[in-house]
PDB file of N, CA and C in Angstrom:
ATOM      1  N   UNK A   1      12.202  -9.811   2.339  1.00  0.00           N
ATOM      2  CA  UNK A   1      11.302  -8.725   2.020  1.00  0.00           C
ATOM      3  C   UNK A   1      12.119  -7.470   1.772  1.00  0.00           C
ATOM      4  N   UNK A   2      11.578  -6.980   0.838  1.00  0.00           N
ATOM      5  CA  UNK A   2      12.418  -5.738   0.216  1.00  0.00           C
ATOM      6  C   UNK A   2      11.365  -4.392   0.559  1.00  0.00           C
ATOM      7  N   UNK A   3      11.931  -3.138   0.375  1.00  0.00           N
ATOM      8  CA  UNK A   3      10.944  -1.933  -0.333  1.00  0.00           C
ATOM      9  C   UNK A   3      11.779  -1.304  -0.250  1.00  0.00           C
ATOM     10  N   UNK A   4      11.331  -0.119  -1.655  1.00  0.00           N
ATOM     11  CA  UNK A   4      12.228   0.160  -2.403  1.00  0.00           C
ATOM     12  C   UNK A   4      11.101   1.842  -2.249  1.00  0.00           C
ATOM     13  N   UNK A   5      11.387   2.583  -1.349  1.00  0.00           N
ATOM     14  CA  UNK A   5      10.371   3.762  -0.877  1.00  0.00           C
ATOM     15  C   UNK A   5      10.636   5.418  -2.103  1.00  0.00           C
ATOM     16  N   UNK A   6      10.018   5.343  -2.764  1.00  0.00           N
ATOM     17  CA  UNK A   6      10.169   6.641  -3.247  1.00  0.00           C
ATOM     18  C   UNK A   6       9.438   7.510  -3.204  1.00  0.00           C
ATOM     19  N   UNK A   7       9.803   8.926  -2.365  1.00  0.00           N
ATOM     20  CA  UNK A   7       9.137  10.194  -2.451  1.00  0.00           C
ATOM     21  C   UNK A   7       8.998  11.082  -3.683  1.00  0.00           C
ATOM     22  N   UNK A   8       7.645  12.130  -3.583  1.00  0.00           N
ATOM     23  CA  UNK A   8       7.120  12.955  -4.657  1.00  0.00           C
ATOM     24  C   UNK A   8       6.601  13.864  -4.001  1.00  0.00           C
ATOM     25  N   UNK A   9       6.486  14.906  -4.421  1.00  0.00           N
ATOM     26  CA  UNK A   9       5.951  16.064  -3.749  1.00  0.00           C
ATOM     27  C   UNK A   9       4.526  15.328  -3.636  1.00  0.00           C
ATOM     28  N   UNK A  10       3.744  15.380  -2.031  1.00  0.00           N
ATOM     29  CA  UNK A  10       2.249  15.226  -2.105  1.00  0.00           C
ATOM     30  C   UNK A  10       2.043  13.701  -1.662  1.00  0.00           C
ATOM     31  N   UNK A  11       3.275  12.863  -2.185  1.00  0.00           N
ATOM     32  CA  UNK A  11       2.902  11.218  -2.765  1.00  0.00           C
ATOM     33  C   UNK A  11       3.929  10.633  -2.149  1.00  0.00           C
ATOM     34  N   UNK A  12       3.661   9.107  -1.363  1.00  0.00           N
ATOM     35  CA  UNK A  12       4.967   8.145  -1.243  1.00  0.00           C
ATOM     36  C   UNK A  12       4.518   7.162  -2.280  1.00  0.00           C
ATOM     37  N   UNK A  13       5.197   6.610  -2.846  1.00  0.00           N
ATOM     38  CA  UNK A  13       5.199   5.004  -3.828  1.00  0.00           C
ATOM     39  C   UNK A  13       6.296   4.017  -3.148  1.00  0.00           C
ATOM     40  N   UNK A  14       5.508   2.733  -2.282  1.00  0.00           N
ATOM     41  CA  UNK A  14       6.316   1.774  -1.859  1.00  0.00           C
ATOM     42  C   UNK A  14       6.554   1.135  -2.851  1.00  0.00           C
ATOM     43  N   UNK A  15       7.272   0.415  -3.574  1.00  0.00           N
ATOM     44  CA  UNK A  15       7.405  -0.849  -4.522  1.00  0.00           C
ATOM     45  C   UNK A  15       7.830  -2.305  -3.423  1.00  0.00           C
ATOM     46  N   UNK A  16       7.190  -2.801  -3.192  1.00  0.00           N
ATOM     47  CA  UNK A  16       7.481  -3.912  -2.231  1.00  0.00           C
ATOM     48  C   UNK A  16       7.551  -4.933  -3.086  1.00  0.00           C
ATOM     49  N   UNK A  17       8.772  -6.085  -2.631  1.00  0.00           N
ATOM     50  CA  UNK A  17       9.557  -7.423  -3.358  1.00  0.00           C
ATOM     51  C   UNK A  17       9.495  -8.695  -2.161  1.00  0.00           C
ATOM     52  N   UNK A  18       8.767  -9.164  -2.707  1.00  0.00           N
ATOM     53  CA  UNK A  18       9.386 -10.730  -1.687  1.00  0.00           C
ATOM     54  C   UNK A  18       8.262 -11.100  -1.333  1.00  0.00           C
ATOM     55  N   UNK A  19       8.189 -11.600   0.370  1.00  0.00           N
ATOM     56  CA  UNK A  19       6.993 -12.311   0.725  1.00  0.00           C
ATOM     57  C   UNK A  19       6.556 -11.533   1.864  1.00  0.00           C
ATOM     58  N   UNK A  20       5.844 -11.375   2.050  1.00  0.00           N
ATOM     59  CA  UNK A  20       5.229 -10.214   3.469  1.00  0.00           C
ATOM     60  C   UNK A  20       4.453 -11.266   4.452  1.00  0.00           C
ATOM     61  N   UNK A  21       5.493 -11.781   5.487  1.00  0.00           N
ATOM     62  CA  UNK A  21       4.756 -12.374   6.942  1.00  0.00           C
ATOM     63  C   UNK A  21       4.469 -11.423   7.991  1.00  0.00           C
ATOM     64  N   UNK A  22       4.214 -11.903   8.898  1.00  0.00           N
ATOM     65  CA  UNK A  22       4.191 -11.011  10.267  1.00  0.00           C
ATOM     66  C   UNK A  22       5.374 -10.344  10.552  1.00  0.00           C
ATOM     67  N   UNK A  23       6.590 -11.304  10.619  1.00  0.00           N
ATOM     68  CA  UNK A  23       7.918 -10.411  10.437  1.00  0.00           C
ATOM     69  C   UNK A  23       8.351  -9.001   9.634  1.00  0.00           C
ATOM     70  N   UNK A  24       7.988  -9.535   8.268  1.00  0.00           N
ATOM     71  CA  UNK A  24       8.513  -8.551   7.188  1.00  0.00           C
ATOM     72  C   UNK A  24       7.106  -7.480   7.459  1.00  0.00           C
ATOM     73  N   UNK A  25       5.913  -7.557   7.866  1.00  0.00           N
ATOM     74  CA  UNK A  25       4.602  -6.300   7.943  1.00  0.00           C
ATOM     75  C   UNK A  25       5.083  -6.027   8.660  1.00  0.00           C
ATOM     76  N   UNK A  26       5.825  -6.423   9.996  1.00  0.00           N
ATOM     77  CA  UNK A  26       6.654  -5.422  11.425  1.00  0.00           C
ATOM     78  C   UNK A  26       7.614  -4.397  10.794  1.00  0.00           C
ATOM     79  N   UNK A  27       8.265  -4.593  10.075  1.00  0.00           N
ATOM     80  CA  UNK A  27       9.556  -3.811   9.385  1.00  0.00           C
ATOM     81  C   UNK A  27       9.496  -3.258   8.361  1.00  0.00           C
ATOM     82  N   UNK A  28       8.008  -3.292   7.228  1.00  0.00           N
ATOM     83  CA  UNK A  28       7.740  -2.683   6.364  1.00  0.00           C
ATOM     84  C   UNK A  28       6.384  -1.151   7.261  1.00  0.00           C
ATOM     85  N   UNK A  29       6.204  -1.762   8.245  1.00  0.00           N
ATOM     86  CA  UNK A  29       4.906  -0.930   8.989  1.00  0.00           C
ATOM     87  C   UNK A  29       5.916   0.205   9.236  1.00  0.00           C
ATOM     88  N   UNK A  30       7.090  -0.102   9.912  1.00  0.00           N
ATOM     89  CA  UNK A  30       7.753   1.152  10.853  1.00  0.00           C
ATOM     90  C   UNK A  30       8.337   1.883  10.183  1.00  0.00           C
ATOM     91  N   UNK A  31       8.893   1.521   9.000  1.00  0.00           N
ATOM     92  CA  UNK A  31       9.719   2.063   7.798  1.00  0.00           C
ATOM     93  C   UNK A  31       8.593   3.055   6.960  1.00  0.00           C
ATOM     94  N   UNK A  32       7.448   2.560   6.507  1.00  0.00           N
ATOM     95  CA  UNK A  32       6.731   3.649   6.005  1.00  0.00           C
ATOM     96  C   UNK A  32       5.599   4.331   6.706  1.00  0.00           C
ATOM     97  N   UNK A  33       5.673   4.235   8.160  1.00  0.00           N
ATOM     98  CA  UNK A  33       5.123   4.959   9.376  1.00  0.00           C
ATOM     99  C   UNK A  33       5.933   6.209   8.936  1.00  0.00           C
ATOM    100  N   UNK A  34       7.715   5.590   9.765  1.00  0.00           N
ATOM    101  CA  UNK A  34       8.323   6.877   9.482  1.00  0.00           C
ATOM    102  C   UNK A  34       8.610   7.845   8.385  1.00  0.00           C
ATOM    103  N   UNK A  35       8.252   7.280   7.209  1.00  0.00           N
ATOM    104  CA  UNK A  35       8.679   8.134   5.933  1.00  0.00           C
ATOM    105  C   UNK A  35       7.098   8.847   6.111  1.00  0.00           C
ATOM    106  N   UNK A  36       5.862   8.164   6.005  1.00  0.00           N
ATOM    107  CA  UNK A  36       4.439   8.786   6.124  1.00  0.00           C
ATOM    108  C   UNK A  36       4.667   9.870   6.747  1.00  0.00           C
ATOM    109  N   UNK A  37       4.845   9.875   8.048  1.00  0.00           N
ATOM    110  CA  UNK A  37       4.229  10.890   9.468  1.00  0.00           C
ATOM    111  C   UNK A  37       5.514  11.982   9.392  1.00  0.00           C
ATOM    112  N   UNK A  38       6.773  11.641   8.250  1.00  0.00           N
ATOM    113  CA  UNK A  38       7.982  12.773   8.647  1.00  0.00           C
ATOM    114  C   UNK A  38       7.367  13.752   7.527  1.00  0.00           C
ATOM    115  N   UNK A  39       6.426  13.482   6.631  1.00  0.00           N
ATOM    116  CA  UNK A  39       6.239  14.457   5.113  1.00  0.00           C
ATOM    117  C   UNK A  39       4.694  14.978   5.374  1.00  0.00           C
ATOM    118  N   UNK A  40       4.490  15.385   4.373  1.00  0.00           N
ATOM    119  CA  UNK A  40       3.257  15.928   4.037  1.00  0.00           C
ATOM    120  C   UNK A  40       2.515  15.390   2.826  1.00  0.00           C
ATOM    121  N   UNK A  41       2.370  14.194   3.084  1.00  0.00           N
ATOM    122  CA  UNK A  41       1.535  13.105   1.717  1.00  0.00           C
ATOM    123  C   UNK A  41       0.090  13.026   1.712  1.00  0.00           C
ATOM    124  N   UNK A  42      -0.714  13.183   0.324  1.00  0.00           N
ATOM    125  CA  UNK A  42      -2.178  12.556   0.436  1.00  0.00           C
ATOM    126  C   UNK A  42      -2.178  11.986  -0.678  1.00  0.00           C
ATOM    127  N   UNK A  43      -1.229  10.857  -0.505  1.00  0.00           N
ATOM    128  CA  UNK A  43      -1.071   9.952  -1.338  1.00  0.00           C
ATOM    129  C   UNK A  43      -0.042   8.930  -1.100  1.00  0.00           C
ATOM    130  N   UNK A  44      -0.490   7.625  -0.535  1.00  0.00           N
ATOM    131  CA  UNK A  44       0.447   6.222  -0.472  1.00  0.00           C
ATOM    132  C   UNK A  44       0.007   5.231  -1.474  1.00  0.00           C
ATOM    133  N   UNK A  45       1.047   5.448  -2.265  1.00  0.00           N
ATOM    134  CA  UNK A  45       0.937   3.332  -3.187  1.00  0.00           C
ATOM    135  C   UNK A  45       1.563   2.811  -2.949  1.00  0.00           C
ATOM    136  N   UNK A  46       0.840   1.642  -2.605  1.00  0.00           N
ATOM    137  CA  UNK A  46       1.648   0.400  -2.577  1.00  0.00           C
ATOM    138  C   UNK A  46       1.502  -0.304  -3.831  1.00  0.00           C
ATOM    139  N   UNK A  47       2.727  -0.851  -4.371  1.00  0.00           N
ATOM    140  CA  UNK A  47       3.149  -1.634  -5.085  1.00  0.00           C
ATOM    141  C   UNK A  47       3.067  -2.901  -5.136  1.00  0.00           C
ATOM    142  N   UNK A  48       2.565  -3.797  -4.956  1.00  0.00           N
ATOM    143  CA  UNK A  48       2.547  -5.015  -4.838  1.00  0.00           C
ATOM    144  C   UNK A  48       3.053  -5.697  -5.922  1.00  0.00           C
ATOM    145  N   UNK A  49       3.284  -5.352  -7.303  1.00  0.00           N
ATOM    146  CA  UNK A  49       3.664  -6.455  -8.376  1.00  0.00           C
ATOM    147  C   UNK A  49       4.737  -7.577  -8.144  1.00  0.00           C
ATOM    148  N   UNK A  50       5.730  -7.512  -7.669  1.00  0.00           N
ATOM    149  CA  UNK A  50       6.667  -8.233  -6.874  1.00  0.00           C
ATOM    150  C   UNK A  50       6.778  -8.646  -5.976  1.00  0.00           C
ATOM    151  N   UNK A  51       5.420  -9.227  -5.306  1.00  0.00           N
ATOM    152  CA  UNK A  51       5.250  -9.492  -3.399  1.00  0.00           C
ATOM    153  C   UNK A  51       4.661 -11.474  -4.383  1.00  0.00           C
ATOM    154  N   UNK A  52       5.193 -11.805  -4.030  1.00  0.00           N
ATOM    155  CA  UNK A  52       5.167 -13.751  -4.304  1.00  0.00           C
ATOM    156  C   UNK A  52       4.274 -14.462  -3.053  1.00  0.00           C
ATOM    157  N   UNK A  53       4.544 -14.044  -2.105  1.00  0.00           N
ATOM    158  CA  UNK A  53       3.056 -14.388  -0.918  1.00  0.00           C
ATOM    159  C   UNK A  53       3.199 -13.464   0.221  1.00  0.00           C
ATOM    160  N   UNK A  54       1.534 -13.645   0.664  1.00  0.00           N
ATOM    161  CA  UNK A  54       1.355 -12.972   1.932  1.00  0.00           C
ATOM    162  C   UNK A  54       0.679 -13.337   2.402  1.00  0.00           C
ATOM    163  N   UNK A  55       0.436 -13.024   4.304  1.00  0.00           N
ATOM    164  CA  UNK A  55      -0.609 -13.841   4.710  1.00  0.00           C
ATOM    165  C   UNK A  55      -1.200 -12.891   5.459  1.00  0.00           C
ATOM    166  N   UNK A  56      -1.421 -13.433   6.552  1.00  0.00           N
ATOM    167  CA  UNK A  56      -3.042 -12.497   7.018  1.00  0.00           C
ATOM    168  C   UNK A  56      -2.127 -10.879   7.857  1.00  0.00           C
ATOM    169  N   UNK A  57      -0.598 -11.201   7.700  1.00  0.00           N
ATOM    170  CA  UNK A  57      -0.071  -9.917   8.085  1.00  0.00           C
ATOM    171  C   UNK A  57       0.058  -9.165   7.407  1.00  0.00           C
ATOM    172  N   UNK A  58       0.165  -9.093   6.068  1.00  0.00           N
ATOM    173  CA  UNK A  58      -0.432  -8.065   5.037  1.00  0.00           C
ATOM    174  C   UNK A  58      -1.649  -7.545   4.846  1.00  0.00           C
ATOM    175  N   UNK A  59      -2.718  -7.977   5.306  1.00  0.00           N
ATOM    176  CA  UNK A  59      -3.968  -7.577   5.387  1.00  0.00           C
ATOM    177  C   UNK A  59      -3.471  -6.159   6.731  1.00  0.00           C
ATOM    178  N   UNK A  60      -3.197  -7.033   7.175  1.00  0.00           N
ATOM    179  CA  UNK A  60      -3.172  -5.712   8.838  1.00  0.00           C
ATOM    180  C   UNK A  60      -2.230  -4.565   8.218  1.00  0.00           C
ATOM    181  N   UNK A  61      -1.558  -5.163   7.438  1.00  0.00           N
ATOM    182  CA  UNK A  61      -0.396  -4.257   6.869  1.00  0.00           C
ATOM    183  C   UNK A  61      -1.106  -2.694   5.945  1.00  0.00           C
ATOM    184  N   UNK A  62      -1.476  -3.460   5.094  1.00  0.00           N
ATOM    185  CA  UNK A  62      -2.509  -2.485   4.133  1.00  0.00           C
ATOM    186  C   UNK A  62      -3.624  -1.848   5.151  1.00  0.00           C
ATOM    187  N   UNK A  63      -4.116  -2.095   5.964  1.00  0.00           N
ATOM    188  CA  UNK A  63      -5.703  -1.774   6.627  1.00  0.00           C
ATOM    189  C   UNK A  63      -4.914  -0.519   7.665  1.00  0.00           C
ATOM    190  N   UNK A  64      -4.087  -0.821   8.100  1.00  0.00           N
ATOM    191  CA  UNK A  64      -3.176  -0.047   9.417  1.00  0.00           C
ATOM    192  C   UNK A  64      -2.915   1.336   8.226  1.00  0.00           C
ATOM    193  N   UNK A  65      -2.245   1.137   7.134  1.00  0.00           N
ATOM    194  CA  UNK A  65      -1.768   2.340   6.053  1.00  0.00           C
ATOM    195  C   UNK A  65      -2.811   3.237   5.742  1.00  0.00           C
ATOM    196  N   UNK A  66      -3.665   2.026   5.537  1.00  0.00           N
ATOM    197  CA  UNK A  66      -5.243   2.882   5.376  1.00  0.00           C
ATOM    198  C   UNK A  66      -5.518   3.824   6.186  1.00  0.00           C
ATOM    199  N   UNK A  67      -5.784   3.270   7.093  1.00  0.00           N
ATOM    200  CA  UNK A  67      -6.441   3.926   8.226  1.00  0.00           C
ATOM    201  C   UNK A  67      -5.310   5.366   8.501  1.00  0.00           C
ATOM    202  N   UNK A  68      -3.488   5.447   8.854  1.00  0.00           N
ATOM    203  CA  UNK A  68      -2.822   6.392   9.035  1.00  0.00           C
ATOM    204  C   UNK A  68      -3.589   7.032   7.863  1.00  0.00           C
ATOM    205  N   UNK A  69      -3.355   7.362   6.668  1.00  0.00           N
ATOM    206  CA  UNK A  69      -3.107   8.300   5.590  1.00  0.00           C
ATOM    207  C   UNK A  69      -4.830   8.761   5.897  1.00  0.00           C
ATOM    208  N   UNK A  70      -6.135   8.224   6.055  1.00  0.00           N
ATOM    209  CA  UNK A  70      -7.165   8.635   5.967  1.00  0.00           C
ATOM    210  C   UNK A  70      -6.784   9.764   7.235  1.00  0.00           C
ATOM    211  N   UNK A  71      -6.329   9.513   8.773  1.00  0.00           N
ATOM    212  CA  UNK A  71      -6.115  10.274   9.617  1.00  0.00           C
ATOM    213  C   UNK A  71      -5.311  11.261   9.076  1.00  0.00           C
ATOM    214  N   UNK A  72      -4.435  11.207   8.264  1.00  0.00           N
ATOM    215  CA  UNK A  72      -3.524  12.575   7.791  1.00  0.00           C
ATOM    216  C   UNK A  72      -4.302  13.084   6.545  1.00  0.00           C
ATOM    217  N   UNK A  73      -5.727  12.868   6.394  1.00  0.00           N
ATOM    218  CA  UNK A  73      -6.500  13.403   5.274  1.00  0.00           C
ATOM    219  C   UNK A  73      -6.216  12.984   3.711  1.00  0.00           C
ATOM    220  N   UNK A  74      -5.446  11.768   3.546  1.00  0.00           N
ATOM    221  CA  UNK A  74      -4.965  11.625   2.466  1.00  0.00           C
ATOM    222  C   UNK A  74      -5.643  10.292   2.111  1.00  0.00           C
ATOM    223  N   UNK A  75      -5.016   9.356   1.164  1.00  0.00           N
ATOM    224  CA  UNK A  75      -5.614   7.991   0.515  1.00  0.00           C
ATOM    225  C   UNK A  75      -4.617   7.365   0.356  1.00  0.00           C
ATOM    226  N   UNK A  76      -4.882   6.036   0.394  1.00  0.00           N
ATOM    227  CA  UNK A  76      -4.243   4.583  -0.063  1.00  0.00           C
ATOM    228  C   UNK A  76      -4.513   4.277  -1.431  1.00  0.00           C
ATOM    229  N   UNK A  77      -3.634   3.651  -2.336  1.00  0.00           N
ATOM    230  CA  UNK A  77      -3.699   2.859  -3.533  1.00  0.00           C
ATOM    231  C   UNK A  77      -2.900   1.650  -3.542  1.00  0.00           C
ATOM    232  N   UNK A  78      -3.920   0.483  -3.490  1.00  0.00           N
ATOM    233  CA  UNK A  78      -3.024  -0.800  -3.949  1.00  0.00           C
ATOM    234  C   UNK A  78      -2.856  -1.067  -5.390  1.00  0.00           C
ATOM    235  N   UNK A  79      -1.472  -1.222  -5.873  1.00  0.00           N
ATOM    236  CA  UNK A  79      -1.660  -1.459  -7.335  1.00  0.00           C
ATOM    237  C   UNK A  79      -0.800  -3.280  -7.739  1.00  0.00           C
ATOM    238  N   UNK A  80      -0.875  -3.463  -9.154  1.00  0.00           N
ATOM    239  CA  UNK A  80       0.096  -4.410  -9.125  1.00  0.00           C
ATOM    240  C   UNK A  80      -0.797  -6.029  -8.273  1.00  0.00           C
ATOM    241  N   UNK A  81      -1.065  -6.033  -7.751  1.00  0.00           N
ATOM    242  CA  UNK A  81      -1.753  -7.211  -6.880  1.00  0.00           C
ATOM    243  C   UNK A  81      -1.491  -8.437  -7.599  1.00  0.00           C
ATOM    244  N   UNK A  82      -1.323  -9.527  -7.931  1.00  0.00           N
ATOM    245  CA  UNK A  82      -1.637 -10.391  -8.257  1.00  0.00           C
ATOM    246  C   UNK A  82      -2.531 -11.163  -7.930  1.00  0.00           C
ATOM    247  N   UNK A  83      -3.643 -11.582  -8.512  1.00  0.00           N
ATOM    248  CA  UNK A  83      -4.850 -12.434  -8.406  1.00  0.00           C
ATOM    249  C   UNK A  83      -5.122 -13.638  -7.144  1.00  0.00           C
ATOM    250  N   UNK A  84      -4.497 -13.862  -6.794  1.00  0.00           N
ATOM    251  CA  UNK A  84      -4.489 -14.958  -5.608  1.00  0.00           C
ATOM    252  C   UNK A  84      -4.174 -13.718  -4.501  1.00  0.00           C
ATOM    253  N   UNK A  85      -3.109 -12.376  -4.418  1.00  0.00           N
ATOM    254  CA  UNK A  85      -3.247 -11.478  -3.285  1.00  0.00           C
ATOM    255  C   UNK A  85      -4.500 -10.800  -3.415  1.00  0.00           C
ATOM    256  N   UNK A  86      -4.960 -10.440  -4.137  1.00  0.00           N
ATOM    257  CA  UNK A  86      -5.975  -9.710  -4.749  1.00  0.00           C
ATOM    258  C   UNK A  86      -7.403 -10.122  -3.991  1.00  0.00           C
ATOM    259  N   UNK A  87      -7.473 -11.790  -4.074  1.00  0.00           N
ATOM    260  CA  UNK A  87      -8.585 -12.385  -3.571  1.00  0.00           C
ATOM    261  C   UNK A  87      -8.493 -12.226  -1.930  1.00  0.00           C
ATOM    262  N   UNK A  88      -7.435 -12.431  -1.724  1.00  0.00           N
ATOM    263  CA  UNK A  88      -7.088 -12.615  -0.128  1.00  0.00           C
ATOM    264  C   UNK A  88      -7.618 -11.225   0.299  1.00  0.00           C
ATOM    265  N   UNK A  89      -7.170  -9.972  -0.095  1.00  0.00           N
ATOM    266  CA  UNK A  89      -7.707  -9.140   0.041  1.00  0.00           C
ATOM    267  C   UNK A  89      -8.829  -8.272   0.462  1.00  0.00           C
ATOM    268  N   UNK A  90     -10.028  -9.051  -0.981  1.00  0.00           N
ATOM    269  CA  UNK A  90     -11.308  -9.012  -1.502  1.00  0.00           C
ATOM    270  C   UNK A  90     -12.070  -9.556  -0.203  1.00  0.00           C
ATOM    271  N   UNK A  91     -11.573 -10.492   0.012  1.00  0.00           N
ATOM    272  CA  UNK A  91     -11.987 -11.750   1.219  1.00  0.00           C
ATOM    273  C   UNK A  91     -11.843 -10.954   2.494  1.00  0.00           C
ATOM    274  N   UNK A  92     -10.991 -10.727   2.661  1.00  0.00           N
ATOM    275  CA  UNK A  92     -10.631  -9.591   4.016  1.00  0.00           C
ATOM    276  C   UNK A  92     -12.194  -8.379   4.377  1.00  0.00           C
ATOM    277  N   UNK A  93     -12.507  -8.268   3.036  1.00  0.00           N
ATOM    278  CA  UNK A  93     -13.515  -7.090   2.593  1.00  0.00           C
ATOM    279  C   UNK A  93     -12.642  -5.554   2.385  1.00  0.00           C
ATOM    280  N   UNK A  94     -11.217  -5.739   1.885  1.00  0.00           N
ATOM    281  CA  UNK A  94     -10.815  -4.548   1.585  1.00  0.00           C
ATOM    282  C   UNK A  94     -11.372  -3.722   0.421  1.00  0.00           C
ATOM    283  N   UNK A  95     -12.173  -4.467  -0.214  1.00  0.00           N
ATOM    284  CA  UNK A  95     -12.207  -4.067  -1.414  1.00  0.00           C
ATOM    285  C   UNK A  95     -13.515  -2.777  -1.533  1.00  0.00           C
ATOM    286  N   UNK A  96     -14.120  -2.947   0.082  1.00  0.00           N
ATOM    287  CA  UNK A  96     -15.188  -1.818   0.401  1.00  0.00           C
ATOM    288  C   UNK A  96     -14.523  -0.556   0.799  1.00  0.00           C
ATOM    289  N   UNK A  97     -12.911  -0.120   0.951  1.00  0.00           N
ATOM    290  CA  UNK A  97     -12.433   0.866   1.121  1.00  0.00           C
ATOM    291  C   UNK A  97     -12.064   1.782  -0.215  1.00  0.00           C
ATOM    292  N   UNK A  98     -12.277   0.939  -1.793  1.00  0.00           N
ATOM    293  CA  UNK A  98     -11.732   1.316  -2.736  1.00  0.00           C
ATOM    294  C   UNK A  98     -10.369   1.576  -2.666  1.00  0.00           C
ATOM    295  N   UNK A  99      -9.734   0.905  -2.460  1.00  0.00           N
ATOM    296  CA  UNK A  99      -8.526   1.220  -2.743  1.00  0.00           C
ATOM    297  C   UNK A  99      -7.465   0.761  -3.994  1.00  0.00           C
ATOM    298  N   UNK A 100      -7.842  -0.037  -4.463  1.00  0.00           N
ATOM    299  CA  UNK A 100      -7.340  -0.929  -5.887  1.00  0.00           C
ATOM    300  C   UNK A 100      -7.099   0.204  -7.037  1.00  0.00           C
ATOM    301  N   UNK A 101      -6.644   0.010  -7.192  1.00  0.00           N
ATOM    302  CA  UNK A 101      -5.783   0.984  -8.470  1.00  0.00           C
ATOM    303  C   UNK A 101      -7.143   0.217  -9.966  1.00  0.00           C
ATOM    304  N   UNK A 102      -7.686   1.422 -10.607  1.00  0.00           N
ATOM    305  CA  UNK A 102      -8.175   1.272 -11.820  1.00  0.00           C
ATOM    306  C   UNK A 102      -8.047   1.754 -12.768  1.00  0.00           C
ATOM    307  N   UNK A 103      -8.618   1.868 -13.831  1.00  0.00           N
ATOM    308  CA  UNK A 103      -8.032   3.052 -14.945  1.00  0.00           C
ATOM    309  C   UNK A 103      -8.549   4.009 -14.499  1.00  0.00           C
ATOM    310  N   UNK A 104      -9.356   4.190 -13.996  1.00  0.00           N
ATOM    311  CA  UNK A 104      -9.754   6.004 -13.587  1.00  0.00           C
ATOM    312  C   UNK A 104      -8.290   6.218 -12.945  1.00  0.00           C
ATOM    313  N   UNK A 105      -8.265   5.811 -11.817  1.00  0.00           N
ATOM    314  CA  UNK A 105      -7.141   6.087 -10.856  1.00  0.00           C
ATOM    315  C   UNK A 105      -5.992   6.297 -11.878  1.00  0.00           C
ATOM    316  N   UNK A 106      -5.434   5.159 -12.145  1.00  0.00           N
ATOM    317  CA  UNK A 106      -4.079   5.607 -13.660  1.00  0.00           C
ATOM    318  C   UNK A 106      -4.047   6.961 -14.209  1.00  0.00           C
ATOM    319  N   UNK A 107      -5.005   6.956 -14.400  1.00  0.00           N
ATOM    320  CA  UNK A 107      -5.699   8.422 -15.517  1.00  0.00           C
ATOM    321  C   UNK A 107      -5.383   9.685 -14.651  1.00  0.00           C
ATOM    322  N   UNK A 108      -5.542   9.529 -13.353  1.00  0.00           N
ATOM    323  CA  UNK A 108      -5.362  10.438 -12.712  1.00  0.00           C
ATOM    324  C   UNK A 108      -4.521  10.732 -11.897  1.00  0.00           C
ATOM    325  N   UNK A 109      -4.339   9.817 -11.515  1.00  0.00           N
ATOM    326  CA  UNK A 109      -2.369   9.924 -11.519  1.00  0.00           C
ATOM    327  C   UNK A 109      -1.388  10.241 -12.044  1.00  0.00           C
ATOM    328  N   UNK A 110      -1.847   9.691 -13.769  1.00  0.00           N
ATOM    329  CA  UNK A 110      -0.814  10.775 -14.559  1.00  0.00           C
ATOM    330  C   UNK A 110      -1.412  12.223 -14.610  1.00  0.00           C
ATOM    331  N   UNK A 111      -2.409  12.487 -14.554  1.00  0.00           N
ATOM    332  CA  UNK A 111      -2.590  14.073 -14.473  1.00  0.00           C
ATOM    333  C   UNK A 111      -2.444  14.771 -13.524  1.00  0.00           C
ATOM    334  N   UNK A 112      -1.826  14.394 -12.227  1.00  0.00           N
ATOM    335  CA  UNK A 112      -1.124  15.036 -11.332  1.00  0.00           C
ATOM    336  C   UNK A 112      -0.142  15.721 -11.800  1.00  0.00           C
TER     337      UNK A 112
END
């Protein structure tokens, strides 16, 4: 498991690579805990285009991010997903937090 963390004024963008178990959500959680809670962000994406599997520790993974950034007044964006993470997701019922990246969202992201 990789991530590849880049800061923006306002914004973190994770790009995450590999497979996300319970292991790799332990070491991706603490890593963008600490980059989250050291800045001033109202704005986390996660990247998913390069994540090949995950299991039910990515769910906790994403839901835990959620939940910090809503407490620091800010939002989550999952982008990138691939269709089989996507469902796992959906299934979870993440998909009632809005967080999925759409063209509105795109749209407005570049107009930041």
């Amino acid at each position: 498991m990789e991530v590849n963390i880049q800061t923006e004024p306002g914004r973190v963008i994770a790009r995450l690579r590999g497979e996300i178990d319970h292991h790799a959500a332990i070491r991706l959680r603490e890593k963008l805990d600490r980059v989250i809670e050291g800045g001033e962000y109202s704005l986390l994406i996660l990247d998913f285009s390069e994540i090949s599997f995950m299991d039910s520790s990515g769910i906790g993974l994403v839901l835990g991010r959620y939940k910090l950034m809503k407490r620091l007044g800010g939002h989550l964006l999952v982008r990138g997903a691939c269709s089989r993470i996507l469902w796992m997701m959906q299934m979870a019922g993440l998909e009632k937090l809005q967080i999925f990246e759409t063209e509105r969202t795109k749209k407005h992201e570049t107009d930041e």
